[in-house]
C-alpha atoms as a PDB file:
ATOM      1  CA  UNK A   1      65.174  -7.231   1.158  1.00  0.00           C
ATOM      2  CA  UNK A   2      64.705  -4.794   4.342  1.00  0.00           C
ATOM      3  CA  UNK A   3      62.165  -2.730   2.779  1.00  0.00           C
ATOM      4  CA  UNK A   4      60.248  -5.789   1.890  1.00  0.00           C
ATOM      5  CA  UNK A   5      60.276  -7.550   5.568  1.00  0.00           C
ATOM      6  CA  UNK A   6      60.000  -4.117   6.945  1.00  0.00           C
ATOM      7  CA  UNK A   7      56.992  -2.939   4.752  1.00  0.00           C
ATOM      8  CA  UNK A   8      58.374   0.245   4.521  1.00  0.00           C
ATOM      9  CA  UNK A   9      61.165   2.224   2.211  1.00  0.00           C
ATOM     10  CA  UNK A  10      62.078   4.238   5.444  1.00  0.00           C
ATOM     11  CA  UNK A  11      65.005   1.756   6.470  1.00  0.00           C
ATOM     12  CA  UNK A  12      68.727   3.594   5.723  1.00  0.00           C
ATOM     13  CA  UNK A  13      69.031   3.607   8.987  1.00  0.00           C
ATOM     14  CA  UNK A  14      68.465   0.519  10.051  1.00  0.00           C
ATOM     15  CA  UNK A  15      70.357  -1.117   7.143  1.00  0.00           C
ATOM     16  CA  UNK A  16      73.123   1.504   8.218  1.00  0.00           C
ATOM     17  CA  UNK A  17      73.379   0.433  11.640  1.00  0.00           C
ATOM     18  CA  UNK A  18      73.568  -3.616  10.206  1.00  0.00           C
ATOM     19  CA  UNK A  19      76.406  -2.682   8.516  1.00  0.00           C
ATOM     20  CA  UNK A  20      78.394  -0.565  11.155  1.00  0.00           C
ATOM     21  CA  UNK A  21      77.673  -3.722  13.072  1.00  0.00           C
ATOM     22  CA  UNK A  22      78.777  -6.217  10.463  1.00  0.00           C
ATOM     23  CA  UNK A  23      82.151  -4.369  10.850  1.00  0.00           C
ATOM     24  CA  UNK A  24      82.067  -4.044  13.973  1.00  0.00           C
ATOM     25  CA  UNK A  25      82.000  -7.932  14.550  1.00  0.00           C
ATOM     26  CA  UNK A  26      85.034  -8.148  12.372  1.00  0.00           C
ATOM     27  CA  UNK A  27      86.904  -6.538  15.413  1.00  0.00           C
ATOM     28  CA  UNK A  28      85.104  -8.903  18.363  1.00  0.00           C
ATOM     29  CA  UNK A  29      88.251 -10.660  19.932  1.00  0.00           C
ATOM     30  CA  UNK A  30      87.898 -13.445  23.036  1.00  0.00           C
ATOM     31  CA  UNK A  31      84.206 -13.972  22.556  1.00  0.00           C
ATOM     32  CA  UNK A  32      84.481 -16.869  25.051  1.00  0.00           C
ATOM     33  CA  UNK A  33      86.209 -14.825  27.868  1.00  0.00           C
ATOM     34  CA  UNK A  34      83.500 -12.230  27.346  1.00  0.00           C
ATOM     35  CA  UNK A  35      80.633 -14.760  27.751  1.00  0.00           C
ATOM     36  CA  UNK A  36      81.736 -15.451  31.659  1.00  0.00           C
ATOM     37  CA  UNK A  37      82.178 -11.912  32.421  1.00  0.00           C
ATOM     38  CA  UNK A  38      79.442 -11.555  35.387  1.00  0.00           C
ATOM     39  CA  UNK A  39      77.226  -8.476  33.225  1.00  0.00           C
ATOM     40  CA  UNK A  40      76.972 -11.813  30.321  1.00  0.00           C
ATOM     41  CA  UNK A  41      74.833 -14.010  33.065  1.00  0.00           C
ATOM     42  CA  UNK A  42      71.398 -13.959  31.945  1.00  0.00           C
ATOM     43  CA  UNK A  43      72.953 -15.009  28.091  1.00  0.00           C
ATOM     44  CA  UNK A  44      75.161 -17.595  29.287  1.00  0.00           C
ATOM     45  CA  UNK A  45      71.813 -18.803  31.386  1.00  0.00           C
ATOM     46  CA  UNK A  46      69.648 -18.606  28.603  1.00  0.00           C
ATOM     47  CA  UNK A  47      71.668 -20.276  26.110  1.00  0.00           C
ATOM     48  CA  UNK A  48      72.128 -23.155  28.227  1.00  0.00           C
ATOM     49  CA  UNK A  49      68.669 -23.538  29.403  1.00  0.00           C
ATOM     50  CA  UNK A  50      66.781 -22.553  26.855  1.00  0.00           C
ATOM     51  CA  UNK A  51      68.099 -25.566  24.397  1.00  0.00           C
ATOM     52  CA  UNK A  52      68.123 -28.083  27.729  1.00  0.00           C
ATOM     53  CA  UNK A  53      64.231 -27.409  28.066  1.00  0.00           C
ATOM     54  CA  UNK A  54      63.417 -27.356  25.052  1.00  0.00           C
ATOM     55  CA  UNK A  55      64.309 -31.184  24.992  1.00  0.00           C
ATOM     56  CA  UNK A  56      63.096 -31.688  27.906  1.00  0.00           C
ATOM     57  CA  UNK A  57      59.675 -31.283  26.674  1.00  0.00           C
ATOM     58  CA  UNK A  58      60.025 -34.717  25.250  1.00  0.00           C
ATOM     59  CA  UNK A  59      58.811 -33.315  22.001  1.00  0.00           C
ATOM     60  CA  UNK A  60      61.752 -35.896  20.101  1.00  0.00           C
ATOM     61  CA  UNK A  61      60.704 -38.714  22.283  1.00  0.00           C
ATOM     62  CA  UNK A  62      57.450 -38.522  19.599  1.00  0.00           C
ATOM     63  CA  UNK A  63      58.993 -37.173  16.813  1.00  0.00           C
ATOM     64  CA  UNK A  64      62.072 -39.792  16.485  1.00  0.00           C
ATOM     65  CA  UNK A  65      59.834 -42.877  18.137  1.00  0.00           C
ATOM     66  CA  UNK A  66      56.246 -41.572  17.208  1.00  0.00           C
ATOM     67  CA  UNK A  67      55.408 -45.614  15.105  1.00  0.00           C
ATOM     68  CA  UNK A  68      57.250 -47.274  18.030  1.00  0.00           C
ATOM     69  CA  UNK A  69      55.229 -45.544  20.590  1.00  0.00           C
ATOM     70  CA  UNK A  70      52.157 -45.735  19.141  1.00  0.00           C
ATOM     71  CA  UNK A  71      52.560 -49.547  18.122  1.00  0.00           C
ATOM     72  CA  UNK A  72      53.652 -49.904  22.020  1.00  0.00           C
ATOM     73  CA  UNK A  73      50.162 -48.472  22.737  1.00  0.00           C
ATOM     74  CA  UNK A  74      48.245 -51.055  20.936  1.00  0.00           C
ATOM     75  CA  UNK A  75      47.897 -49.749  17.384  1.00  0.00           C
ATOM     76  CA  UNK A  76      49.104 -51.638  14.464  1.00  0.00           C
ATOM     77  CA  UNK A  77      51.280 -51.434  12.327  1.00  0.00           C
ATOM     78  CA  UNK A  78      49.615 -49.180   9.572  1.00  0.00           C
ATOM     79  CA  UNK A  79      48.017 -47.491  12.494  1.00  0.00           C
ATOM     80  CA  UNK A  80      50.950 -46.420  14.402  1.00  0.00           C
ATOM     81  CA  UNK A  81      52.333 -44.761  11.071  1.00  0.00           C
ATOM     82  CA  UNK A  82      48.933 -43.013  10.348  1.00  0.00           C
ATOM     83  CA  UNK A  83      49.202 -41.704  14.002  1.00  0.00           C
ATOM     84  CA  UNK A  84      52.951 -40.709  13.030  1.00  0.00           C
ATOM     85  CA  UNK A  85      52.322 -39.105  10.233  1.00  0.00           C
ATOM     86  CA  UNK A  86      49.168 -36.804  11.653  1.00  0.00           C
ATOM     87  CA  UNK A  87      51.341 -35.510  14.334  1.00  0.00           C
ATOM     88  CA  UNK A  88      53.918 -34.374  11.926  1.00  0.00           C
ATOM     89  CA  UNK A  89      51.356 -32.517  10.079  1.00  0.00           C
ATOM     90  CA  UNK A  90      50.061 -31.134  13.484  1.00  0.00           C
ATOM     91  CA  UNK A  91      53.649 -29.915  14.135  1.00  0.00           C
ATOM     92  CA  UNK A  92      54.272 -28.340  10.609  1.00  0.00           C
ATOM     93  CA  UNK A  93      50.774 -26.337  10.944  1.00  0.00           C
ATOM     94  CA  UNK A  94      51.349 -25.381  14.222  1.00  0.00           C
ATOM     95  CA  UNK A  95      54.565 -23.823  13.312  1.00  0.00           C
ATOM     96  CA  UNK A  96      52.984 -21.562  10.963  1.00  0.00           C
ATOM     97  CA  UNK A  97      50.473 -20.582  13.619  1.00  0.00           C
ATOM     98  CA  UNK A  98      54.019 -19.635  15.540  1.00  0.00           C
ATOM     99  CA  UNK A  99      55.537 -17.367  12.354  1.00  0.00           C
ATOM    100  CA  UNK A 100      52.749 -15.944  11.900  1.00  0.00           C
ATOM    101  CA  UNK A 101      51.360 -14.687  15.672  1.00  0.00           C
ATOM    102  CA  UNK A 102      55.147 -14.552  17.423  1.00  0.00           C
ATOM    103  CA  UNK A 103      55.290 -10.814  16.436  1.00  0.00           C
ATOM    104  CA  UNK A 104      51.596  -9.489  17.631  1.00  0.00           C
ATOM    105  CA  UNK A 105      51.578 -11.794  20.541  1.00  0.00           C
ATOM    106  CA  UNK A 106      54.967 -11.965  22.008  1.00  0.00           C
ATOM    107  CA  UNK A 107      57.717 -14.432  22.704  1.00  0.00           C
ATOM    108  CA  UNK A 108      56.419 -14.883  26.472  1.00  0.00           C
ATOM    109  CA  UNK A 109      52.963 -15.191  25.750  1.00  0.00           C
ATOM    110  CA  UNK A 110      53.450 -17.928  23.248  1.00  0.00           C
ATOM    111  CA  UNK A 111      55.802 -20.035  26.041  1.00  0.00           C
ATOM    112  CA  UNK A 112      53.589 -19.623  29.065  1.00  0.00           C
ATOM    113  CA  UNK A 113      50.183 -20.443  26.542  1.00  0.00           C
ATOM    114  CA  UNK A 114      52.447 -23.700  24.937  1.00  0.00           C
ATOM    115  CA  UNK A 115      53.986 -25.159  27.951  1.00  0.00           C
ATOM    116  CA  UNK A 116      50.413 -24.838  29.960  1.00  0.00           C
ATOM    117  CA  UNK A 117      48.767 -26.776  26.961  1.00  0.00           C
ATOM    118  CA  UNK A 118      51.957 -29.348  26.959  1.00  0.00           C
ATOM    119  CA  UNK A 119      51.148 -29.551  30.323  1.00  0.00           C
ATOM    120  CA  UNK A 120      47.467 -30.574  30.680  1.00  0.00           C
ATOM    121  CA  UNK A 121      47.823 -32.610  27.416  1.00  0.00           C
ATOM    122  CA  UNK A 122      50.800 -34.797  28.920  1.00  0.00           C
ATOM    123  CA  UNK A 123      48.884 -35.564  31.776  1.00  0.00           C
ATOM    124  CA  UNK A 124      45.986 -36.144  30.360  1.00  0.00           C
ATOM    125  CA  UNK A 125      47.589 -38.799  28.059  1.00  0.00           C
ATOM    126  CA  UNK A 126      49.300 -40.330  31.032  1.00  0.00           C
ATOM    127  CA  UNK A 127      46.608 -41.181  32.697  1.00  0.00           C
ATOM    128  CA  UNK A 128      44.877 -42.235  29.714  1.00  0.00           C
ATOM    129  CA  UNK A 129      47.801 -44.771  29.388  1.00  0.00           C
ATOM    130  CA  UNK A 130      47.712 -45.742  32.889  1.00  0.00           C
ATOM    131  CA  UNK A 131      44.153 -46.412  33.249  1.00  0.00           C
ATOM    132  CA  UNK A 132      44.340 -49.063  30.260  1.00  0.00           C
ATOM    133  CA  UNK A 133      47.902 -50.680  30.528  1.00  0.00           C
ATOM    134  CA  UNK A 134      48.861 -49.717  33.931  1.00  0.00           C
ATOM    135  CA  UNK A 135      52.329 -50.796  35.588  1.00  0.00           C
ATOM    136  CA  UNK A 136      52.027 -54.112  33.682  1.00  0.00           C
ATOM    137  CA  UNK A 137      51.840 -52.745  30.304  1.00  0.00           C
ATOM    138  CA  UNK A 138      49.672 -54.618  29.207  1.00  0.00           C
ATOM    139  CA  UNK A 139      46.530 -53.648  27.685  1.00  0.00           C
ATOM    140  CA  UNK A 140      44.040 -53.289  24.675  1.00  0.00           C
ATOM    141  CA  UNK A 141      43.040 -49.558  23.608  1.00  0.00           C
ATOM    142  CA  UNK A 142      39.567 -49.323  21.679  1.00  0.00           C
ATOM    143  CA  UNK A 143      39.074 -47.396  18.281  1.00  0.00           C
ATOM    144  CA  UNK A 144      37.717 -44.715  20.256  1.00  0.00           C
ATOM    145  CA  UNK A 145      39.624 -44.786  23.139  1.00  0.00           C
ATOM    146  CA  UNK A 146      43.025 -44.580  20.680  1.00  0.00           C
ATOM    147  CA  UNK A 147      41.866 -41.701  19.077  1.00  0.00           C
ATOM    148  CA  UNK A 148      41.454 -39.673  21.845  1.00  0.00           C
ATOM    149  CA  UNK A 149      44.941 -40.797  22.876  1.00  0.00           C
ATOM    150  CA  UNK A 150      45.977 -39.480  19.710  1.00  0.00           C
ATOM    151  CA  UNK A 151      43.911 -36.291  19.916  1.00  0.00           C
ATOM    152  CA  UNK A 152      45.734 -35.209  22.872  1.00  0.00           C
ATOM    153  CA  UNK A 153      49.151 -36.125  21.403  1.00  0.00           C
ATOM    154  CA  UNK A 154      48.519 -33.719  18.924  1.00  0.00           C
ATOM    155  CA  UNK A 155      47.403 -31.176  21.410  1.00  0.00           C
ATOM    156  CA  UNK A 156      51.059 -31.320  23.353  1.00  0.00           C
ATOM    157  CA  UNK A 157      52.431 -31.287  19.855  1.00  0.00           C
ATOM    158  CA  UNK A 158      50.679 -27.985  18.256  1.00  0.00           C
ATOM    159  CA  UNK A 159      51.641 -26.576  21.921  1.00  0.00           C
ATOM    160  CA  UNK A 160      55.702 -27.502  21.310  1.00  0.00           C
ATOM    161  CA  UNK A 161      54.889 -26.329  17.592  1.00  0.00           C
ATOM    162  CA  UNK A 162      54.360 -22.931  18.236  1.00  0.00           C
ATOM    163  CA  UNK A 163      56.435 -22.404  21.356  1.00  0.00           C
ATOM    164  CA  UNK A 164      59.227 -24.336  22.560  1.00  0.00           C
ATOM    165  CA  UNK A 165      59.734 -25.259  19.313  1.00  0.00           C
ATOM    166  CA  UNK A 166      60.884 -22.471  16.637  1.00  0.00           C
ATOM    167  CA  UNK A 167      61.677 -20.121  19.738  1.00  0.00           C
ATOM    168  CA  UNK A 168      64.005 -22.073  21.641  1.00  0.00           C
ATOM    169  CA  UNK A 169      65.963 -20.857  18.700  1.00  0.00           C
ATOM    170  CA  UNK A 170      64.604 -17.552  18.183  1.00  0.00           C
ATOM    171  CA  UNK A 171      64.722 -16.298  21.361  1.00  0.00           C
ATOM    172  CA  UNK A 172      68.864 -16.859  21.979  1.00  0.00           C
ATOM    173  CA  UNK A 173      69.020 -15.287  18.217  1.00  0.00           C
ATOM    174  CA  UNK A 174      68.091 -12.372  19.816  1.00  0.00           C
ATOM    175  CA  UNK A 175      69.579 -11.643  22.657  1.00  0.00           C
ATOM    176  CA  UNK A 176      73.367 -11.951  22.355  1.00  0.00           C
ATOM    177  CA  UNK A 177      75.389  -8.817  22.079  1.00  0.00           C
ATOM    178  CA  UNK A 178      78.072  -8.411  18.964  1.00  0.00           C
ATOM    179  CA  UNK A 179      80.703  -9.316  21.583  1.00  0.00           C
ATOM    180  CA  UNK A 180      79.444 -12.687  23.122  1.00  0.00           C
ATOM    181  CA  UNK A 181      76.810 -13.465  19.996  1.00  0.00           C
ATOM    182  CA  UNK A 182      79.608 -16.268  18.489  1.00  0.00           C
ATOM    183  CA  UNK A 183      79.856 -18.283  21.513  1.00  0.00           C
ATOM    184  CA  UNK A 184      76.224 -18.036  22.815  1.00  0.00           C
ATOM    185  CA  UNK A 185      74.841 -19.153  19.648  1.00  0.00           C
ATOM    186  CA  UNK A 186      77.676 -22.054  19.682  1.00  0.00           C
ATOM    187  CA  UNK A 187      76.648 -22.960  23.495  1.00  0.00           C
ATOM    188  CA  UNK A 188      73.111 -22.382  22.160  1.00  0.00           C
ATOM    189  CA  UNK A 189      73.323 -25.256  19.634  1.00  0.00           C
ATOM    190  CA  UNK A 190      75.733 -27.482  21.467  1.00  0.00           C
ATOM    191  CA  UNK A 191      73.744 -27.836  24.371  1.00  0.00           C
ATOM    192  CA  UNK A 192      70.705 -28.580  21.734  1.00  0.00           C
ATOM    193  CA  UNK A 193      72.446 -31.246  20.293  1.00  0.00           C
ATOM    194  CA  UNK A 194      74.108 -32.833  23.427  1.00  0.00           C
ATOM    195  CA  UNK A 195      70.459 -33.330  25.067  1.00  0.00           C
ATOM    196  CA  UNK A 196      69.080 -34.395  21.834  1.00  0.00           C
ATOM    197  CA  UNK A 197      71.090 -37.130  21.911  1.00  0.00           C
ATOM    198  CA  UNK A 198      70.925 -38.227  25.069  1.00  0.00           C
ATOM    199  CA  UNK A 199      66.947 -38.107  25.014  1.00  0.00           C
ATOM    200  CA  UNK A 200      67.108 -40.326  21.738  1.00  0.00           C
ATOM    201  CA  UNK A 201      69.323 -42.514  23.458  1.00  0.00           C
ATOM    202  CA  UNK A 202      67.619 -42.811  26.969  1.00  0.00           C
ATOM    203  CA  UNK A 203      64.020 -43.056  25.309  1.00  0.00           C
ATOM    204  CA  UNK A 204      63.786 -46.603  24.912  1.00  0.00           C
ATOM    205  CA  UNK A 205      65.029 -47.394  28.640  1.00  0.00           C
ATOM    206  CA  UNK A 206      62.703 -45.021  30.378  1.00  0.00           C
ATOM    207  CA  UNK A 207      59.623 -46.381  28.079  1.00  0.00           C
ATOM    208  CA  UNK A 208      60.372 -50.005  29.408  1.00  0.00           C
ATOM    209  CA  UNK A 209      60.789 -48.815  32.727  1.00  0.00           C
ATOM    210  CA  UNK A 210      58.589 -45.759  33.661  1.00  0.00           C
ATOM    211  CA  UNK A 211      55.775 -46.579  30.862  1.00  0.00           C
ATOM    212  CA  UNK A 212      52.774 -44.161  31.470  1.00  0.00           C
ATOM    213  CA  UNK A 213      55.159 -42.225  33.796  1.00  0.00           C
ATOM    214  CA  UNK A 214      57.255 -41.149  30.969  1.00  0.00           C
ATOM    215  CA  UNK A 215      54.491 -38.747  30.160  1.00  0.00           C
ATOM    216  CA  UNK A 216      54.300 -37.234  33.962  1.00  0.00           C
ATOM    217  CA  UNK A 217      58.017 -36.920  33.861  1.00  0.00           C
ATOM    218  CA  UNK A 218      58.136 -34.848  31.050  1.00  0.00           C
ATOM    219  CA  UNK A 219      55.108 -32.900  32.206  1.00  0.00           C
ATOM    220  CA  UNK A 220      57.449 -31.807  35.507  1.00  0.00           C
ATOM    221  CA  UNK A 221      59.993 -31.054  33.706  1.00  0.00           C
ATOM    222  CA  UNK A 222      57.363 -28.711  31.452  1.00  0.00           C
ATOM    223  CA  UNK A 223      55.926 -27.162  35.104  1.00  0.00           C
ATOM    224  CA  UNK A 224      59.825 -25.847  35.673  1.00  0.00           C
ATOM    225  CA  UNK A 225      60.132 -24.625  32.332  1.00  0.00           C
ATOM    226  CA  UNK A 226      57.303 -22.507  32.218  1.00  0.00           C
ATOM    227  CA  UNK A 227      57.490 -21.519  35.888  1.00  0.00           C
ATOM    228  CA  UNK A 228      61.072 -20.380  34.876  1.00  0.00           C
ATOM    229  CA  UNK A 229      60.137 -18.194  31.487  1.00  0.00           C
ATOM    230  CA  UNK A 230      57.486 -16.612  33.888  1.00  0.00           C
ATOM    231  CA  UNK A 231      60.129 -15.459  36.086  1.00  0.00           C
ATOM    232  CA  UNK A 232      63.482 -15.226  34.362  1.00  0.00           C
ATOM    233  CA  UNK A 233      62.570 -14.880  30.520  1.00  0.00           C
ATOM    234  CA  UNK A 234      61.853 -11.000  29.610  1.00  0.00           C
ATOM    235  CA  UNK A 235      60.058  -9.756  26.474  1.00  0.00           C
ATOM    236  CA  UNK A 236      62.187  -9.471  23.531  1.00  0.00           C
ATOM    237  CA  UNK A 237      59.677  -8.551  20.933  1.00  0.00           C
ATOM    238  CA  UNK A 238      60.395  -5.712  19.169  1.00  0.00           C
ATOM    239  CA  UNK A 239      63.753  -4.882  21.071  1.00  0.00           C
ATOM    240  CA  UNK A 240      66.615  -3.995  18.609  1.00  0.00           C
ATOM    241  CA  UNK A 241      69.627  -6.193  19.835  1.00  0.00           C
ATOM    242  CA  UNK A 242      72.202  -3.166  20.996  1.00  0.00           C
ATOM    243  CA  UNK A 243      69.152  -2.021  23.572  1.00  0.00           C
ATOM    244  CA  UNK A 244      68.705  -5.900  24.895  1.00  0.00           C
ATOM    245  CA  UNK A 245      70.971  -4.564  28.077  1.00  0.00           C
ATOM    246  CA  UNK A 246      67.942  -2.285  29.166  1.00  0.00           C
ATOM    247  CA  UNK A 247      65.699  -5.044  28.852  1.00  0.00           C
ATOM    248  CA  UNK A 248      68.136  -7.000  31.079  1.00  0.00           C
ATOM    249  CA  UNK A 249      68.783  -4.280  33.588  1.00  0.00           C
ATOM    250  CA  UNK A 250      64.899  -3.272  34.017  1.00  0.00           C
ATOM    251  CA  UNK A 251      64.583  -7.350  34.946  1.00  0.00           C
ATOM    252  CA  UNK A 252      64.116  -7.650  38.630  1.00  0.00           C
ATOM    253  CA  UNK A 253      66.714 -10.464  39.290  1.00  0.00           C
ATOM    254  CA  UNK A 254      69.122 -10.147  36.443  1.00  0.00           C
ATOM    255  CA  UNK A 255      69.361  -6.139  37.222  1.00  0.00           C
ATOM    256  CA  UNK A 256      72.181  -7.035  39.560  1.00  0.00           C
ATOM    257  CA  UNK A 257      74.446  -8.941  37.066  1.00  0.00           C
ATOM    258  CA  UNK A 258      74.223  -6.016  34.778  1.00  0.00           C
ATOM    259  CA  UNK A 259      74.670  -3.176  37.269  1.00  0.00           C
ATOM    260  CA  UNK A 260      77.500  -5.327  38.923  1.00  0.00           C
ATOM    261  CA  UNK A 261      78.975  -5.697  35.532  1.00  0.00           C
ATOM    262  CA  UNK A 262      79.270  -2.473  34.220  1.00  0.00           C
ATOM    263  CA  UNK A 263      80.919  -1.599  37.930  1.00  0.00           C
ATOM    264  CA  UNK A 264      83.695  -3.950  37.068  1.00  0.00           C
ATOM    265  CA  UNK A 265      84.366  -2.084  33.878  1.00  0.00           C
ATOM    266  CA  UNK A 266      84.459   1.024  35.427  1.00  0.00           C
ATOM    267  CA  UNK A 267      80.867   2.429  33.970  1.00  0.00           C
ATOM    268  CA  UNK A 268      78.308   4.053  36.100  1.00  0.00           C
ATOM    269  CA  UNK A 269      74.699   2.017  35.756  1.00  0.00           C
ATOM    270  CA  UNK A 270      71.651   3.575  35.286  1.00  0.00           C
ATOM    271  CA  UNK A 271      68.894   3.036  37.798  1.00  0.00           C
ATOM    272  CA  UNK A 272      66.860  -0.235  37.523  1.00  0.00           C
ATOM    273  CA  UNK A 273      63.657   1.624  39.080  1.00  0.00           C
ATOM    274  CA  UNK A 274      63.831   4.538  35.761  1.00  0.00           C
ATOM    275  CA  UNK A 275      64.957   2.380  33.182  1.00  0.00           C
ATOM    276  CA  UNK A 276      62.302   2.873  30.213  1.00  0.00           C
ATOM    277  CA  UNK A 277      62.415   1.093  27.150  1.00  0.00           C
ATOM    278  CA  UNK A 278      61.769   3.065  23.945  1.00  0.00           C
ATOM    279  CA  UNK A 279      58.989   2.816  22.228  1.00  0.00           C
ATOM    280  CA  UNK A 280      59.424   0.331  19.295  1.00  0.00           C
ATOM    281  CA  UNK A 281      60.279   1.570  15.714  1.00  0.00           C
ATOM    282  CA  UNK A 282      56.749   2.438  13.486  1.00  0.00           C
ATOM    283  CA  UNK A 283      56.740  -0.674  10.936  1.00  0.00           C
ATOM    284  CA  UNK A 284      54.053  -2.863   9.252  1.00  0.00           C
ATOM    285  CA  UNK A 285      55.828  -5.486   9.699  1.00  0.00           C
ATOM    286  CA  UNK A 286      58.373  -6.934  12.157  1.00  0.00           C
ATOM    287  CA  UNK A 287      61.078  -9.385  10.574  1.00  0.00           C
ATOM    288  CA  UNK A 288      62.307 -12.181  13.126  1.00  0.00           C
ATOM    289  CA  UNK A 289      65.856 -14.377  12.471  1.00  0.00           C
ATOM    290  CA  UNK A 290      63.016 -17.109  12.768  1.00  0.00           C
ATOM    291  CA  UNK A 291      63.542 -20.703  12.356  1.00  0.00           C
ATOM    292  CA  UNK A 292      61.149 -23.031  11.803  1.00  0.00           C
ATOM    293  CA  UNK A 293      60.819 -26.309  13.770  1.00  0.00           C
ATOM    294  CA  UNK A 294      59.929 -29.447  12.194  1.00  0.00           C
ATOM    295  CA  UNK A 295      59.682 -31.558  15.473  1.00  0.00           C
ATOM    296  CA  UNK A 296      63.651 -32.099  15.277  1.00  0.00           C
ATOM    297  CA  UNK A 297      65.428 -29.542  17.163  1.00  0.00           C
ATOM    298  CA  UNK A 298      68.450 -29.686  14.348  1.00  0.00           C
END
């Protein structure tokens, strides 16, 4: 199975690092304690952050209430399931777009170019919204005036699709060490689910009250997520795990947590300015732990 994501029969010693890890996991004791040491800060951030944005994006505000909304917007009743139904099949090609490009292009890249089109596209629809219903909310949309409402639904969609979406999971897949990677991942998909709910919950409420402002609140919330991947989120493409800690120590802000960290435990930390990363194994083909996103962040 390694030589066929790889590309390449060269992999003994890849596979023979998985396994000294796989044992090495065996022997990982107080995960939990680990995770709050100060050197674990930019993991604990990013698993609890990472899954709180990516609901924030209101992406299962469409996905769970896609027929309501769209019935709410004047379509009818067959119309707001056709609508439905085209964004899902937006979001499943999208996806592949993600799987297939997340490797050449990078995991930044793909946030920064999917939260700037989630971005214009929210506002955009918005003010679409506002224009015909206003703060009464009441309103007729036109054949043509629908579909373009539509058309830039689908645009924030394929954005989530092949961002936010399968690497709000990928990402924290790949940055945990063997001694914190339990609980992160747990945090990871706590958080997910916590938020998940409450969006599901809250939608209704916030439709009724905030109506075309529901769009502008999720497109802040968007603007801070993206500003925050620009600044916080490092590469991770093509960095094996165990070397993640250069990648963290090279960062400009998160340096200090890992330098501070390995002062506690008694090690001497290399200097941020020299760090280099090395250069990325030679392979056709780089295998992800990728998941793919079908709109519901399960």
């Amino acid at each position: 199975m390694l030589r066929r994501i790889r590309g390449t029969d060269e992999v003994g010693a890849e596979y023979a690092d998985l396994v000294a890890a796989s044992e090495e996991s065996k022997l990982v004791e107080q995960p939990w304690a680990n995770i709050l040491q100060r050197k674990y800060r930019p993991q604990l951030t990013m698993a609890l952050l990472i899954p709180f944005f990516q609901q924030l994006t209101g992406i299962n505000v469409i996905m769970f209430y896609a027929p309501v909304l769209f019935r709410t917007l004047g379509f009818g009743r067959n119309g707001s399931l056709m609508s439905a139904v085209i964004t899902g099949l937006v979001n499943v090609f999208a996806t592949l777009v993600s799987i297939f490009t997340v490797d050449r292009l990078g995991r930044r890249k793909l946030f920064l170019e999917g939260g700037t089109q989630m971005i214009i596209s929210q506002i955009v629809v918005g003010t679409l919204i506002a224009v015909k219903f206003g703060t009464s909310g009441e309103g007729e949309l036109s054949k043509g005036y629908a579909a373009v409402v539509v058309l830039f639904i689908c645009v924030y969609v394929a954005g989530f699709a092949w961002s936010w979406g399968p690497l709000g999971w990928l990402v924290p897949s790949e940055i945990f060490p063997l001694e914190i990677r339990s609980a992160g991942q747990s945090i990871n998909v706590a958080v997910n689910m916590l938020f998940t709910f409450a969006i599901a919950q809250a939608f209704l409420t916030m439709l009724c009250h905030m109506k075309f402002g529901l769009f502008y609140f999720f497109a802040g919330w968007v603007v801070i997520m993206t500003i925050f991947v620009f600044l916080f989120l490092p590469e991770t493409k093509n960095v094996p795990i165990e070397e993640m800690v250069l990648v963290w120590r090279a960062h400009w802000f998160w340096g200090r947590f890992i330098d501070a960290g390995h002062k506690e435990n008694g090690h001497l930390p290399a200097n941020n300015n020299n760090v280099e990363m090395p250069p990325p194994p030679q392979r056709q083909k780089q295998g992800s732990n990728f998941t793919l996103n079908l709109g519901i962040s399960l």
